[in-house]
Structures are given as structure tokens and as C-alpha cells.
N, C-alpha and C. Protein backbone atom coordinates (compact mmCIF):
# COMPACT_ATOMS: atom_id res chain seq x y z
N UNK A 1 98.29 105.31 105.07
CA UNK A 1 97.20 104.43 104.71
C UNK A 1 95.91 105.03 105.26
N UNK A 2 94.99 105.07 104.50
CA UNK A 2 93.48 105.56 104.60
C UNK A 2 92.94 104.81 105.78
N UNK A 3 92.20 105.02 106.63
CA UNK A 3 91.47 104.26 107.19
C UNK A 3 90.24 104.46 106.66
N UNK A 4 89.27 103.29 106.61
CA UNK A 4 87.66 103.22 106.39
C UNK A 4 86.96 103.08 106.96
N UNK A 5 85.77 103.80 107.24
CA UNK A 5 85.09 103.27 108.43
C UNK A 5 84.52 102.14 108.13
N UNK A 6 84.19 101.19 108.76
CA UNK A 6 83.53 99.56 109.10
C UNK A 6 82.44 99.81 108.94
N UNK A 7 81.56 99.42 107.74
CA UNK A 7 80.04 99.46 107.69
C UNK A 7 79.34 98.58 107.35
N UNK A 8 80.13 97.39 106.65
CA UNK A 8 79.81 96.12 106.60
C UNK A 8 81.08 95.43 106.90
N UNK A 9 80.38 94.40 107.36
CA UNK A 9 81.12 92.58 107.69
C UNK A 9 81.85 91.91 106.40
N UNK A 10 83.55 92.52 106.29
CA UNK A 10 83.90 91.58 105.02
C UNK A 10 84.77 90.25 105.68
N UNK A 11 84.24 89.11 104.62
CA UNK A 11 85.36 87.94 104.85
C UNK A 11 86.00 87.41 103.86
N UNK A 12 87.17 87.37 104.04
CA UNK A 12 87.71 86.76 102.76
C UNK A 12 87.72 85.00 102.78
N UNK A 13 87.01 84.58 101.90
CA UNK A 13 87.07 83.15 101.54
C UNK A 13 88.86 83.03 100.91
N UNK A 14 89.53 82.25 101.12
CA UNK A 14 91.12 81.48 100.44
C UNK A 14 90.94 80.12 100.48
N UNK A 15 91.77 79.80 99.37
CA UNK A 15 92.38 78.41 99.99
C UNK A 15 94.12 78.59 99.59
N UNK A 16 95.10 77.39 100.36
CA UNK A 16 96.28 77.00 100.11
C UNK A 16 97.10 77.06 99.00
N UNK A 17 98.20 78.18 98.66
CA UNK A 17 98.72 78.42 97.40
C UNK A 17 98.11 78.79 96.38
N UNK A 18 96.85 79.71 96.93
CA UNK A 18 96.07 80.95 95.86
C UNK A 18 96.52 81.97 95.53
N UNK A 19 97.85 82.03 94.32
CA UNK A 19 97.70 83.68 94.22
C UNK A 19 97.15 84.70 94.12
N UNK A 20 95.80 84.52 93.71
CA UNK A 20 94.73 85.65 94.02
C UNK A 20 94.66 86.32 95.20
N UNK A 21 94.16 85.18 96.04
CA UNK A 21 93.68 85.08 97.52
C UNK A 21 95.02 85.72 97.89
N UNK A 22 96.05 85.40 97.77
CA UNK A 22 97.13 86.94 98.18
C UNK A 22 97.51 88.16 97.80
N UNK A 23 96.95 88.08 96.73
CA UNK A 23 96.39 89.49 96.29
C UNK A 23 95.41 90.51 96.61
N UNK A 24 94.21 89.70 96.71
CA UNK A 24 93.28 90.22 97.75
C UNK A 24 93.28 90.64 99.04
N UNK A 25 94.06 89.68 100.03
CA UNK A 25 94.43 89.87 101.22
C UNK A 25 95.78 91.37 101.22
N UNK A 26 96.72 91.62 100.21
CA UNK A 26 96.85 92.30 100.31
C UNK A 26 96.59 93.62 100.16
N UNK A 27 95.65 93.35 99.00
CA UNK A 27 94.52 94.83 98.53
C UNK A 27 93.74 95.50 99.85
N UNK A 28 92.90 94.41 100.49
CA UNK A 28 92.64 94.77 101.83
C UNK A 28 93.46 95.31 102.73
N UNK A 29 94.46 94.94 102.71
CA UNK A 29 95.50 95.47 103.74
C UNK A 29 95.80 97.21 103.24
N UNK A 30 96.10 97.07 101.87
CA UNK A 30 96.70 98.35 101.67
C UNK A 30 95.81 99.60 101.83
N UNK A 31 94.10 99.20 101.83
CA UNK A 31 92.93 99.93 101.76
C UNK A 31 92.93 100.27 103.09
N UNK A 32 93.32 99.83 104.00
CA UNK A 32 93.06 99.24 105.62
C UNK A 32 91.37 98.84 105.63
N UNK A 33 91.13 97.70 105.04
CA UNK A 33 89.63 97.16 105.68
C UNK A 33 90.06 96.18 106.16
N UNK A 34 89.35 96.40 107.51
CA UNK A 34 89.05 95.06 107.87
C UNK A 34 88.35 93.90 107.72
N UNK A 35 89.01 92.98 107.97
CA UNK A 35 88.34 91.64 107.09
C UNK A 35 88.79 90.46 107.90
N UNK A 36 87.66 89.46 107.93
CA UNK A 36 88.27 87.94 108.89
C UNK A 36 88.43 87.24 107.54
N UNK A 37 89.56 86.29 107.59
CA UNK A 37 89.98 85.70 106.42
C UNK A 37 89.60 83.94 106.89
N UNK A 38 89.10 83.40 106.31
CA UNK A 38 88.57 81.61 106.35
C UNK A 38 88.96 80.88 105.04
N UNK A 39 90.35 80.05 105.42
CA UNK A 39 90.93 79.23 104.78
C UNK A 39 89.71 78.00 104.16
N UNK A 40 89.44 77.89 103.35
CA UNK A 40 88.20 77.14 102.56
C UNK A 40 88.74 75.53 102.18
N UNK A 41 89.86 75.85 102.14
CA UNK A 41 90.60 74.11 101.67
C UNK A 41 90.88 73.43 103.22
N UNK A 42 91.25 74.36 104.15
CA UNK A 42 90.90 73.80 105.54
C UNK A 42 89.70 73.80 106.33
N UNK A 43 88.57 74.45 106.24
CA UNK A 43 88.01 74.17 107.02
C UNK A 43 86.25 74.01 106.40
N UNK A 44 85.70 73.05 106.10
CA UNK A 44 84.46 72.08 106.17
C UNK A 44 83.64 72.75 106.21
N UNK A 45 83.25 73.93 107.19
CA UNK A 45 82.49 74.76 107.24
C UNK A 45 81.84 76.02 105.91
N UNK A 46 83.42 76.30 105.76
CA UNK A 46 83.71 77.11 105.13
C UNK A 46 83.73 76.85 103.83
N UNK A 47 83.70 75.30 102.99
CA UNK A 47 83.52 74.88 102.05
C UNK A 47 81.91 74.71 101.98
N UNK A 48 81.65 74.44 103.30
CA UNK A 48 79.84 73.92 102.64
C UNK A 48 78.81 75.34 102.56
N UNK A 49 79.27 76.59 102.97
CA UNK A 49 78.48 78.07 102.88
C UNK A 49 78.84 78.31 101.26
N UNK A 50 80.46 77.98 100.59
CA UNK A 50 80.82 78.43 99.68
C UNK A 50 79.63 77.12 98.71
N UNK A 51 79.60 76.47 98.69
CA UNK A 51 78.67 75.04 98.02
C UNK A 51 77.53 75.50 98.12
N UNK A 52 76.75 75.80 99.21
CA UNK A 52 75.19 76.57 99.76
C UNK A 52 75.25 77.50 98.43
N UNK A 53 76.09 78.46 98.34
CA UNK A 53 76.19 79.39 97.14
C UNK A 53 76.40 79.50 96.11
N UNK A 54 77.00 78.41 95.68
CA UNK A 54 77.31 77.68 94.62
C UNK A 54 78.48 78.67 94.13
N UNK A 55 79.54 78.56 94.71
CA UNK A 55 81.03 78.92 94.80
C UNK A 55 81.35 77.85 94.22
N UNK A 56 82.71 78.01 93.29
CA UNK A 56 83.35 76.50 93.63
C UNK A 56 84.69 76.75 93.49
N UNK A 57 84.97 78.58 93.21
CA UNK A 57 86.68 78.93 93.63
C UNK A 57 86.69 79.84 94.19
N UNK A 58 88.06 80.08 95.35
CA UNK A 58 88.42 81.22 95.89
C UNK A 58 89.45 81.74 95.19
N UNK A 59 89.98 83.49 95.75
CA UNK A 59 89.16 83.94 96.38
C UNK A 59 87.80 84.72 96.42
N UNK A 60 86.51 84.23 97.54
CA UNK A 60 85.68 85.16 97.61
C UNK A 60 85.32 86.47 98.50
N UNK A 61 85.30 87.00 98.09
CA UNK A 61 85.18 88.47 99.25
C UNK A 61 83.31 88.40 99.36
N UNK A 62 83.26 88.15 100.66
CA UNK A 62 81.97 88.46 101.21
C UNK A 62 81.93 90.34 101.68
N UNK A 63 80.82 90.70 101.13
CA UNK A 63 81.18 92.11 101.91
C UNK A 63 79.66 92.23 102.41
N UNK A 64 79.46 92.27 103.39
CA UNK A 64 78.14 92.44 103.68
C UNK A 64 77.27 91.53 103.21
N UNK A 65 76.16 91.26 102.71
CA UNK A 65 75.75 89.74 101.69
C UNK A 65 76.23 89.85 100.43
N UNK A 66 77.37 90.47 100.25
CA UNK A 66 77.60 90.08 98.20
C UNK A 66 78.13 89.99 98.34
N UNK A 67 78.53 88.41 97.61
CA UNK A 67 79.73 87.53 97.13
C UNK A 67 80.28 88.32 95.62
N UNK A 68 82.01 88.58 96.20
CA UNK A 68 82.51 88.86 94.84
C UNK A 68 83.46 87.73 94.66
N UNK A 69 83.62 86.89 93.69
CA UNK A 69 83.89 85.61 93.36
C UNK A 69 85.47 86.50 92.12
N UNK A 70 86.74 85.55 92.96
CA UNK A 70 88.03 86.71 92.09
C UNK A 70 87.97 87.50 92.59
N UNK A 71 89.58 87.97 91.99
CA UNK A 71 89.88 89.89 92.68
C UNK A 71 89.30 90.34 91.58
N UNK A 72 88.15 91.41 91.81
CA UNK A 72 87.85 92.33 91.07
C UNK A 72 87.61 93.19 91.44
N UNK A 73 88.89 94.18 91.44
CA UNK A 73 89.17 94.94 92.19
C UNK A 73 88.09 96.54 92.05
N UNK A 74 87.63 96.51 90.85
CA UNK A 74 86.47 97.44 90.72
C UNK A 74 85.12 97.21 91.56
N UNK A 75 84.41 96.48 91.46
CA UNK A 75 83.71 95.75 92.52
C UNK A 75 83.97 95.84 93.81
N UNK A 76 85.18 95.48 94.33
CA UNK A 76 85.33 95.81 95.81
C UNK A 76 85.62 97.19 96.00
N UNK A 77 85.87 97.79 95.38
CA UNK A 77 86.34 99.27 95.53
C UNK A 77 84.52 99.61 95.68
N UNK A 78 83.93 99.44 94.87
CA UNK A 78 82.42 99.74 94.80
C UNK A 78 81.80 99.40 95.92
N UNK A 79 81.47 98.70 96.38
CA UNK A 79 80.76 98.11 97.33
C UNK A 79 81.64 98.31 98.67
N UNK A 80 82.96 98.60 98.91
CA UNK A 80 83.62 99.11 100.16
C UNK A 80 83.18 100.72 100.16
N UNK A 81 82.85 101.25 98.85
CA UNK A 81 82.82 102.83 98.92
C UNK A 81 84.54 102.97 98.72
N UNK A 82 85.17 102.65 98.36
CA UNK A 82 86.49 103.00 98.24
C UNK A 82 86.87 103.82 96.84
N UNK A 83 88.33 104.72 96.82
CA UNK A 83 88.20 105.16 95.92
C UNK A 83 89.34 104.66 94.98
């Protein structure tokens, strides 16, 4: 597995029984980025930044300030610099 260097702050937005959101989490994994993951159907916080933005499904990958809303996996490859 590749390592990447850390050059931006990614978070993964989920909520509860998202198959995406486990898709994503594992895409990240297999890339090795690191990423803090925030359950959105649990926690209040994390629903009202996604609302501020006018989100209204996960998963979102924050990577630095751009919201990618869905796995799209071209996009995150882009904006991680990944290949």
C-alpha cells in the first residue's frame, strides 16, 4: 500500500447502513489517506456543518475545504493528487 503524504485535512461525513460511506471508507483505506470519519446520523454537530452547506446526503469527503458529495472516485483521486 502507497503511502501519501498528508497535505490536507480529509473527513469523511457517514451515516448508519450507508453503502457508499463503506465504500469510501474503504477507498481511503486502500489509498492509505488519512481521514477522521464523523457519523452524521449520530452526531448534531455534524448534521448542522453538513445543513450550513447545504448537504443533505452522505457520504461526504471533506478534503481540505471541498466538499465531494458521493463516492466519486475521480474527484478524490484529483484533489488527494492520487493516481
Amino acid at each position: 500500500m502507497s503511502r501519501l503524504p498528508q497535505r490536507k485535512k480529509v473527513v469523511l461525513f457517514t451515516g448508519a447502513s450507508c453503502p457508499w460511506c463503506a465504500t469510501a471508507k474503504q477507498y481511503l483505506r486502500q489509498k492509505g489517506v488519512r481521514f477522521h470519519e464523523v457519523d452524521a446520523s449520530r452526531d448534531p454537530r455534524a448534521q448542522r456543518e453538513l445543513q450550513r452547506r447545504h448537504i443533505r446526503g452522505v457520504p461526504v469527503l471533506l478534503i481540505g475545504n471541498q466538499a465531494i458529495v458521493g463516492f466519486d472516485k475521480p474527484k478524490i483521486d484529483r484533489l488527494l493528487g492520487l493516481k
